[in-house]
Protein backbone atom coordinates (compact mmCIF):
# COMPACT_ATOMS: atom_id res chain seq x y z
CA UNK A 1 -9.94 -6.71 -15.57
CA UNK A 2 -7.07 -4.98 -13.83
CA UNK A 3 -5.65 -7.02 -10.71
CA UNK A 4 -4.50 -5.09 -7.68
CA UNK A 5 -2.41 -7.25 -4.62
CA UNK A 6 -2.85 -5.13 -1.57
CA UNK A 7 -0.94 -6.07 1.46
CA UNK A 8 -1.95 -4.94 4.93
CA UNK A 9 0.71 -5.51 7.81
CA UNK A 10 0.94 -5.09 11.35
CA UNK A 11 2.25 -1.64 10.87
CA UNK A 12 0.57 1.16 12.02
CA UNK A 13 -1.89 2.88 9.53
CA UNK A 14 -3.90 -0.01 8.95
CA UNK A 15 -6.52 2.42 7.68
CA UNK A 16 -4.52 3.09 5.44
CA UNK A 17 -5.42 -0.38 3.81
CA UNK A 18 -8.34 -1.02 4.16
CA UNK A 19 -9.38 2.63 3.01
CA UNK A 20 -7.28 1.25 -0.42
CA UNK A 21 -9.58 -1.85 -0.81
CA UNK A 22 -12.66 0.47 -0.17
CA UNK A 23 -11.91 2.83 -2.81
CA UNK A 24 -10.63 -0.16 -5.36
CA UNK A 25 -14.28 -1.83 -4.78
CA UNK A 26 -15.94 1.38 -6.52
CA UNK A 27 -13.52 0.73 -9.60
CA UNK A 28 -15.87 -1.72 -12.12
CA UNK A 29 -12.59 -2.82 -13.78
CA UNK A 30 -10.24 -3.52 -10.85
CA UNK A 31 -10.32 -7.28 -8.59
CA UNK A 32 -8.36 -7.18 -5.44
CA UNK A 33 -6.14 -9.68 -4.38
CA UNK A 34 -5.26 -9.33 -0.44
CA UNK A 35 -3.31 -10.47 2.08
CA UNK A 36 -3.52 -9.46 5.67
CA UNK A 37 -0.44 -10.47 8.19
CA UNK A 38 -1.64 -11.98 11.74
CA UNK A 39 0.09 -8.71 12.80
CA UNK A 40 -2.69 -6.82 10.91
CA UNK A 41 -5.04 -8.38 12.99
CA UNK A 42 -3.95 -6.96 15.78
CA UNK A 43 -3.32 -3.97 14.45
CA UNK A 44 -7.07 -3.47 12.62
CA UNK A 45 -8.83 -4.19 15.95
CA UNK A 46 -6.56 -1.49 17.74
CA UNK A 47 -6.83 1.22 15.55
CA UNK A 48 -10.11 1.30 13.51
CA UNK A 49 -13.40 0.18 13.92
CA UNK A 50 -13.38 -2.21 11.71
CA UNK A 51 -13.64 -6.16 11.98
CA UNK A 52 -10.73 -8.21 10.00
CA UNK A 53 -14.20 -10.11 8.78
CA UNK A 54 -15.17 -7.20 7.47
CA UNK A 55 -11.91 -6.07 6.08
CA UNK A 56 -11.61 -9.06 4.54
CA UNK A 57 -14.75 -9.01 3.13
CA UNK A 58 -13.36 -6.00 0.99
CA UNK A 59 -11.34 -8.11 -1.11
CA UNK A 60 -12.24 -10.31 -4.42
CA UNK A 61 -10.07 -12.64 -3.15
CA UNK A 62 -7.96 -13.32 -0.13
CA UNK A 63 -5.27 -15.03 0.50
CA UNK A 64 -3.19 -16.64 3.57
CA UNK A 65 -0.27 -15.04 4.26
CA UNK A 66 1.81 -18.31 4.87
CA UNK A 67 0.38 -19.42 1.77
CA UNK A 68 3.56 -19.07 -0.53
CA UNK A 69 1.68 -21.43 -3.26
CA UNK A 70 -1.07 -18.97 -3.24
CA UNK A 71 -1.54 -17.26 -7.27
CA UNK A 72 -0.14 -13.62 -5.86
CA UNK A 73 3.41 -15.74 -5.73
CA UNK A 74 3.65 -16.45 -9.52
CA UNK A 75 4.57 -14.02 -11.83
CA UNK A 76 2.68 -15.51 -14.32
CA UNK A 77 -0.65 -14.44 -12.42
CA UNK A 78 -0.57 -10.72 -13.97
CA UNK A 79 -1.39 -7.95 -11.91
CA UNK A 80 -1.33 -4.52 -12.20
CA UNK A 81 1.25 -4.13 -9.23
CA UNK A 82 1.10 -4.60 -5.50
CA UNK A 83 0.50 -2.30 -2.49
CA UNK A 84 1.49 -2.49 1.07
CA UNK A 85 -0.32 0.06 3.28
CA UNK A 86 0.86 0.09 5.82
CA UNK A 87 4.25 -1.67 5.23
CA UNK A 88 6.13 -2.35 8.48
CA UNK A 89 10.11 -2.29 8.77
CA UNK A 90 9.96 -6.24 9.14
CA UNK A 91 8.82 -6.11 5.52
CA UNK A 92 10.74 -3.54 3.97
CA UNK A 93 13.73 -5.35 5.20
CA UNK A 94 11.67 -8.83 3.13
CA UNK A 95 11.33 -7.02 0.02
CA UNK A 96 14.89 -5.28 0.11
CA UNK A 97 16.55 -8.25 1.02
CA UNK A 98 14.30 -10.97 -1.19
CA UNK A 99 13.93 -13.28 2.02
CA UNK A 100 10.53 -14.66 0.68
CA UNK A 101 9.53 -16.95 3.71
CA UNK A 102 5.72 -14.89 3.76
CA UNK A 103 3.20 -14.67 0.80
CA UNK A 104 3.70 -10.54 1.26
CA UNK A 105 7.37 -10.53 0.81
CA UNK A 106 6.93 -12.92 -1.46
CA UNK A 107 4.07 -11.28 -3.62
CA UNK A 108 6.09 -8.00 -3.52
CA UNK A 109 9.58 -10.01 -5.20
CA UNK A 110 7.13 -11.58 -7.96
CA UNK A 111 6.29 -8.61 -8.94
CA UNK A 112 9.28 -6.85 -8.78
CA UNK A 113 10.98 -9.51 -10.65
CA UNK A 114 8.38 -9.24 -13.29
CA UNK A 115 9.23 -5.52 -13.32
CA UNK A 116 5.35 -4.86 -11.95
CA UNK A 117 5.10 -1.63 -9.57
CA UNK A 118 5.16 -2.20 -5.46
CA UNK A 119 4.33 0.77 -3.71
CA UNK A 120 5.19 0.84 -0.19
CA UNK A 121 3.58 2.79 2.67
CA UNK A 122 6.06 2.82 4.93
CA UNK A 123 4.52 3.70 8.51
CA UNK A 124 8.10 3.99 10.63
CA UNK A 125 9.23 7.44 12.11
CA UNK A 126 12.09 8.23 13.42
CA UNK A 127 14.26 6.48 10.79
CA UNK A 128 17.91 5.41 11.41
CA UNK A 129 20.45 4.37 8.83
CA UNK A 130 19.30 0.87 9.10
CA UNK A 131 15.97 2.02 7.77
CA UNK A 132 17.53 4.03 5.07
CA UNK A 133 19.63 1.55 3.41
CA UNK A 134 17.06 -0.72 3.52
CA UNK A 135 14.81 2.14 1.90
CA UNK A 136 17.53 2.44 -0.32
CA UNK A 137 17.94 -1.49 -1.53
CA UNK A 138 14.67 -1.68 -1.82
CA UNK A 139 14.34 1.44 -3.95
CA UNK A 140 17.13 -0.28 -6.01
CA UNK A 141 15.15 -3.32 -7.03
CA UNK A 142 12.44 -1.30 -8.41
CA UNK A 143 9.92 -0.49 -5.34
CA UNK A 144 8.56 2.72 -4.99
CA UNK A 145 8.87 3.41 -1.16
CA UNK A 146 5.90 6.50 -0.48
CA UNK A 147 5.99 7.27 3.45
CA UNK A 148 2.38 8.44 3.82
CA UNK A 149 2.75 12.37 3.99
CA UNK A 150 -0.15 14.11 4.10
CA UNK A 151 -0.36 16.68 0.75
CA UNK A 152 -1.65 19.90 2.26
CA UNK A 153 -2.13 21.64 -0.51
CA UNK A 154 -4.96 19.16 -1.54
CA UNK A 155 -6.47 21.71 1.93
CA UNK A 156 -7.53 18.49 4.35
CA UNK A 157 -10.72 19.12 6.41
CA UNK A 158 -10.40 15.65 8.27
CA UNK A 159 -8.42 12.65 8.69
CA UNK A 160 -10.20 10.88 6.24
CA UNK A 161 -9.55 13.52 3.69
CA UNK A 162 -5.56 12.86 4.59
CA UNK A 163 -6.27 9.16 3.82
CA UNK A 164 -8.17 9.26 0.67
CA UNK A 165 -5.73 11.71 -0.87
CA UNK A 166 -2.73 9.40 0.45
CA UNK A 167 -4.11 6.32 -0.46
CA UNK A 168 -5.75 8.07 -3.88
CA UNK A 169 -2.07 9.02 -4.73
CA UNK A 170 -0.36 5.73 -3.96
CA UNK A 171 -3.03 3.58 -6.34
CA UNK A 172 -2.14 5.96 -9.47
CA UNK A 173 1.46 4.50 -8.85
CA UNK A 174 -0.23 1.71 -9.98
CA UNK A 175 -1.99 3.09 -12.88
CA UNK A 176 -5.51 3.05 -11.22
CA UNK A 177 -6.94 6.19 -11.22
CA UNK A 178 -9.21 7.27 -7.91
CA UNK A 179 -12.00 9.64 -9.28
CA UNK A 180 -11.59 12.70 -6.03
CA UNK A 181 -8.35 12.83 -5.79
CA UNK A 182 -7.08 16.50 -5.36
CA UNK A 183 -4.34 17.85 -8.01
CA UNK A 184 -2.08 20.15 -7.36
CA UNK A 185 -2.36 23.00 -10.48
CA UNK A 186 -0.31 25.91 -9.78
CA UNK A 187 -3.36 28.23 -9.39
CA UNK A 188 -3.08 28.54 -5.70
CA UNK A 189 -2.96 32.54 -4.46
CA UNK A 190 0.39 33.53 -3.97
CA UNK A 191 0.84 35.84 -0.99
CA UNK A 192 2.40 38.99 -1.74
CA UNK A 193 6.02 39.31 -0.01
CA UNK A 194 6.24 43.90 0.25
């Protein structure tokens, strides 16, 4: 059984998790592990039409995300890797910084430490340098930082095409492969430039 940590937070794109743990439930081999920020909360009721009952319900097991004892913060609970859709600034700046006072941030270092993938769906536009380095920092201690940019060759019809591909996309990071997911394979029509 592969275990998956997803991480919703208050950023916006909270779709963007829950569409994650929707897709992970089809996968026989894969438990989810999630944690969902109060910001979340907020941020699910705004934006989707979704419960955070019912997003909750998504996950094999959920977890408080004060709960800093909870299994997600030992690295010797083995997961496949953690992601954070959306991931908010406030977070980034956790994870770059290892200031572990939340199970997310905290999660995110466990597995970085144990040299486990953290993908990062960082929902913040325009970005200033502050946002960079911390980009950068936490690039440097081993996250993969994937702004969620939709892939038009993959030719979207809908929003929720943009999402599954996005989300489809980030979960290979983590070595679980989406059945769906669009490749690009170089056989696209080429216009013809005379």
């Amino acid at each position: 059984m592969k275990r998956v940590i997803v991480a919703i937070t208050g950023a916006s794109g909270a779709v963007y998790g829950i569409r994650a743990l929707e897709l992970l439930r089809r996968i026989a081999d894969v438990e989810t592990h999630a944690i969902l920020t109060s910001s979340a909360h907020r941020t699910i009721a705004h934006e989707t039409t979704h419960s955070v009952e019912d997003v909750r319900a998504l996950a094999d097991h959920l977890y408080h995300p004060r709960d800093i004892g909870a299994a997600v913060s030992s690295g010797s609970f083995r997961t496949a890797g953690m992601l954070v859709a959306p991931c908010s600034v406030k977070t980034l700046s956790g994870i770059a910084n290892s200031y572990n006072d939340e199970l997310v941030v905290r999660a995110a270092d466990v597995c970085l430490k144990e040299r486990r993938r953290v993908v990062l769906l960082l929902r913040e536009t325009p970005l200033h340098a502050g946002h960079i380095d911390l980009m950068a920092r936490a690039t440097a201690n081993g996250a993969i930082v994937m702004p969620p940019v939709p892939a038009f060759y993959a030719l979207p019809q809908s929003i929720d095409d943009i999402v599954d591909q996005t989300v489809g996309r980030a979960l290979e990071l983590l070595d679980v492969v989406v059945p769906g997911i669009k490749r690009w394979d170089g056989s696209s029509v080429v216009p013809d430039e005379t």
